[in-house]
C-alpha atoms as a PDB file:
ATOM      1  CA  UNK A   1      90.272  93.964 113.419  1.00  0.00           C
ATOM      2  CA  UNK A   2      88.667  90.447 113.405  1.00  0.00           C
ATOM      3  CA  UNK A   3      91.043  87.823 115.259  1.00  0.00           C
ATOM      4  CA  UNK A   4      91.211  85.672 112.456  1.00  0.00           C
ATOM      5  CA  UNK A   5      94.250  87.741 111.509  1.00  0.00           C
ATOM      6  CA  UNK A   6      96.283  86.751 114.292  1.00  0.00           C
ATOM      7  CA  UNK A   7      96.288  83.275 114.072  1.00  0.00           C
ATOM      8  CA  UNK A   8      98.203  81.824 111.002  1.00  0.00           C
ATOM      9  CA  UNK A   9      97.148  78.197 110.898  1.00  0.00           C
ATOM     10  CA  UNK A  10      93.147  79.593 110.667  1.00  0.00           C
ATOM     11  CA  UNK A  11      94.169  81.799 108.031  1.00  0.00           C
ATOM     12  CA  UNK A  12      96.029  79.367 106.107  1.00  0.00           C
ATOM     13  CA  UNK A  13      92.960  76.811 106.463  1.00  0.00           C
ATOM     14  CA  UNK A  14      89.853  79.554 106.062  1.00  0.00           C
ATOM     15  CA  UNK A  15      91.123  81.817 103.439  1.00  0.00           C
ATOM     16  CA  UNK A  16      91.688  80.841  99.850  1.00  0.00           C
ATOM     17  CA  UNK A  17      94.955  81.914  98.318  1.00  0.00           C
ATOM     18  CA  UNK A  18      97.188  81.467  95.264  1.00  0.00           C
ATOM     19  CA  UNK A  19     101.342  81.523  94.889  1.00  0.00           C
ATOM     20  CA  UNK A  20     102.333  85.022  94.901  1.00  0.00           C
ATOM     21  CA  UNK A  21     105.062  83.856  92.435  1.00  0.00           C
ATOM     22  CA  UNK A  22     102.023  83.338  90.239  1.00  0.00           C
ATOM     23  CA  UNK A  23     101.493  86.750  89.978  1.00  0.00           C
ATOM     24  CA  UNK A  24     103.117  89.629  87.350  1.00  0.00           C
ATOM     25  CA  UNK A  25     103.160  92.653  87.573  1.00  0.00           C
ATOM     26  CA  UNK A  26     102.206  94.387  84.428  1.00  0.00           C
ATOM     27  CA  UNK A  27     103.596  98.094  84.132  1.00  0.00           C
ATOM     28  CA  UNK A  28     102.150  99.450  81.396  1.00  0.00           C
ATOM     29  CA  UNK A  29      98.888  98.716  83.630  1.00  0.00           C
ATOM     30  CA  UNK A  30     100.512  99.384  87.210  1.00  0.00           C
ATOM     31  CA  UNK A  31      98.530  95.962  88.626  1.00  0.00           C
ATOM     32  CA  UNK A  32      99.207  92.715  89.394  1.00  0.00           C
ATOM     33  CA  UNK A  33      98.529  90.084  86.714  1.00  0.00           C
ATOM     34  CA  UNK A  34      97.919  86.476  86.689  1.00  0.00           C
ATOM     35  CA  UNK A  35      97.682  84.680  83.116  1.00  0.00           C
ATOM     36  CA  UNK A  36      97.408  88.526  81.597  1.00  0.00           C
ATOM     37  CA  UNK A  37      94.254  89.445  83.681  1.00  0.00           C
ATOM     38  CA  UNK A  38      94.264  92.167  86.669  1.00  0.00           C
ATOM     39  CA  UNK A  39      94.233  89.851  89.670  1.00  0.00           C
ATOM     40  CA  UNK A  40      90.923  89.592  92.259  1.00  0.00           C
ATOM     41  CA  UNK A  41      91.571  87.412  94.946  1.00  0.00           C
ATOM     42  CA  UNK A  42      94.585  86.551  97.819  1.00  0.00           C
ATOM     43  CA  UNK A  43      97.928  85.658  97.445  1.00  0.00           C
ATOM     44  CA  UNK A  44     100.730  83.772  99.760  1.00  0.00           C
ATOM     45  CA  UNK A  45     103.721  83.729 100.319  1.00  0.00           C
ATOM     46  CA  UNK A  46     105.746  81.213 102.675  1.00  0.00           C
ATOM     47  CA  UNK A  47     108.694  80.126 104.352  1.00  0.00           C
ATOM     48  CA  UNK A  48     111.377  77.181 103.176  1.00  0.00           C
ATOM     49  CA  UNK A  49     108.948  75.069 105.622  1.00  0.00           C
ATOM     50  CA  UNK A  50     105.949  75.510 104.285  1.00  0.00           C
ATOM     51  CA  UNK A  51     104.057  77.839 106.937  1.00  0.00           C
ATOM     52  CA  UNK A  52     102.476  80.673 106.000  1.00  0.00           C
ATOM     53  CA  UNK A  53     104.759  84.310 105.971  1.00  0.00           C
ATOM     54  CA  UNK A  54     101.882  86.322 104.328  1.00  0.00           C
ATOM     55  CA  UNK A  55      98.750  86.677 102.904  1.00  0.00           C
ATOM     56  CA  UNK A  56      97.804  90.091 100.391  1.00  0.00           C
ATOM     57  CA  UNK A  57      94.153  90.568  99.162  1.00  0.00           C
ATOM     58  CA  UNK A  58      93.735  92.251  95.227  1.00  0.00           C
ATOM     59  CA  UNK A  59      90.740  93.823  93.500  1.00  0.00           C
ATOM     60  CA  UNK A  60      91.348  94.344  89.859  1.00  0.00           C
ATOM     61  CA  UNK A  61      95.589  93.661  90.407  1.00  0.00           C
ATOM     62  CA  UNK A  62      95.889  96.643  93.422  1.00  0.00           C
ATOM     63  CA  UNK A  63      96.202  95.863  96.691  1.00  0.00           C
ATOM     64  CA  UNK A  64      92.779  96.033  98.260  1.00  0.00           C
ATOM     65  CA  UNK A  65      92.094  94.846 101.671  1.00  0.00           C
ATOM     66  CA  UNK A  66      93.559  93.101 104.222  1.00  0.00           C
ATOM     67  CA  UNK A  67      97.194  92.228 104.176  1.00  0.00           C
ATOM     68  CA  UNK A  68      98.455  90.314 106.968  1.00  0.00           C
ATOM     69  CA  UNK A  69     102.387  89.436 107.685  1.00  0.00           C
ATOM     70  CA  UNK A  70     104.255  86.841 110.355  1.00  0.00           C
ATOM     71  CA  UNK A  71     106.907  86.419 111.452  1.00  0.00           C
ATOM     72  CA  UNK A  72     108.827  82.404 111.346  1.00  0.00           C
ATOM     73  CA  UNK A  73     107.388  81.718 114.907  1.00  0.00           C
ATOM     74  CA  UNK A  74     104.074  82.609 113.579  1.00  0.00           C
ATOM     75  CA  UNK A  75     103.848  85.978 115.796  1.00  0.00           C
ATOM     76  CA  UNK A  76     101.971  88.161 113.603  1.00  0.00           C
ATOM     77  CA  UNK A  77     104.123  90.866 112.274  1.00  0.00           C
ATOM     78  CA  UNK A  78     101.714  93.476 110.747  1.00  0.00           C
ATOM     79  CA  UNK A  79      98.018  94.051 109.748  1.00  0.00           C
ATOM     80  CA  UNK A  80      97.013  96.545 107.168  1.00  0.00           C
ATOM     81  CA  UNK A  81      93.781  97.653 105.506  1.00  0.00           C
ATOM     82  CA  UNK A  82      94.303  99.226 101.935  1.00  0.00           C
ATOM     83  CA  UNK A  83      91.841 100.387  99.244  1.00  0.00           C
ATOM     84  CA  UNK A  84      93.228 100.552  95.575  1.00  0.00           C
ATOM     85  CA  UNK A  85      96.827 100.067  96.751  1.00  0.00           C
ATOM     86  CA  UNK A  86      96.301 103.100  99.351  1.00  0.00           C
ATOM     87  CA  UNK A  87      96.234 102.352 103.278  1.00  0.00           C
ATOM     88  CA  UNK A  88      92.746 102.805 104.331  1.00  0.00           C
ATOM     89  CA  UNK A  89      91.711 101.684 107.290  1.00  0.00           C
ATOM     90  CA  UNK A  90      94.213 100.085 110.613  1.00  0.00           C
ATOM     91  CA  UNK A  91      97.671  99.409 110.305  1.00  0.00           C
ATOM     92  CA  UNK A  92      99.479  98.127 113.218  1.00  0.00           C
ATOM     93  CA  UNK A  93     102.974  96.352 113.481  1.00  0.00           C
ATOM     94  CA  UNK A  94     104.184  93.961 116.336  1.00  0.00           C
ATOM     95  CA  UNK A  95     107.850  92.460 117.423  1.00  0.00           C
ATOM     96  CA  UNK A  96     108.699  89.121 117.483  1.00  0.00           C
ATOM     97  CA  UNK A  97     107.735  88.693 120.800  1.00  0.00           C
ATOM     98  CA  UNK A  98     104.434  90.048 120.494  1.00  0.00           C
ATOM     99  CA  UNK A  99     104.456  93.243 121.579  1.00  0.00           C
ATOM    100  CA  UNK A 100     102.103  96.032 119.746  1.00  0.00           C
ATOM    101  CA  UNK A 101     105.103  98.518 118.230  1.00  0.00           C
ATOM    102  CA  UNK A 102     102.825 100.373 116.110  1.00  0.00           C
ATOM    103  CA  UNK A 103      99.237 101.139 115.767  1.00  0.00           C
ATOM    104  CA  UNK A 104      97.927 103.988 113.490  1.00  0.00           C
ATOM    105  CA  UNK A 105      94.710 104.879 111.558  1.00  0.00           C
ATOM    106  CA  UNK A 106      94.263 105.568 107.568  1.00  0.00           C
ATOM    107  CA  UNK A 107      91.438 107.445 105.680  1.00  0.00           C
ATOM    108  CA  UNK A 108      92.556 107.165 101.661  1.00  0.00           C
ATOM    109  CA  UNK A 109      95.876 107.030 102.312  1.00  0.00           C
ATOM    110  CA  UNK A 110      96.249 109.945 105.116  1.00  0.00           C
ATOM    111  CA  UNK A 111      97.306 109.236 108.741  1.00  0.00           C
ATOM    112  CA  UNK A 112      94.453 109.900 110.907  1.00  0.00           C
ATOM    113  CA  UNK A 113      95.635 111.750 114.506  1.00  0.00           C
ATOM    114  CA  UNK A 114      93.523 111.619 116.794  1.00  0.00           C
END
């Protein structure tokens, strides 16, 4: 996992987002539209105050790569790799006080035991 992830103010500067609310989701297509086209790109959402709560990544409207979520102190709440709206890849979860809660491994969509 690059670091990046776990600090929100570098994500919020370094990686180019639009409004989740600008999104729709189309379900006759089963993706995530914005202005009618599957979306390709990252969307935010945030708190009342402005700072970041999370960012998704999309390839053609289905989640597809890295979704990162924090929690209001800006402790990062979860990191998750996805291909075509399937976990793929590391998913781990932490508590508000930053303790690692959860920590498991994906290949298209199947947990990975060691």
């Amino acid at each position: 996992m690059d670091p990046l992830w776990l600090d929100r103010e570098r994500v919020d500067r370094e990686v180019k987002s639009i409004d989740y609310g600008a999104l729709a989701f189309d379900n006759d297509l089963g993706v995530y539209c914005l202005q009618g086209e599957p979306f390709t790109g990252a969307c935010a959402q945030r708190y009342p105050d402005g700072k970041l709560q999370s960012i998704m990544h999309h390839a053609e409207g289905l989640a597809h790569g890295v979704t990162a979520v924090w929690f209001a102190n800006g402790q990062i709440h979860l990191y998750s790799e996805m291909h075509s709206d399937t976990p793929h890849g590391l998913h781990i979860e932490w508590d508000k006080d930053g303790t690692r809660i959860l920590e498991e491994h994906y290949r298209r969509g199947k947990l990975v035991v060691p």
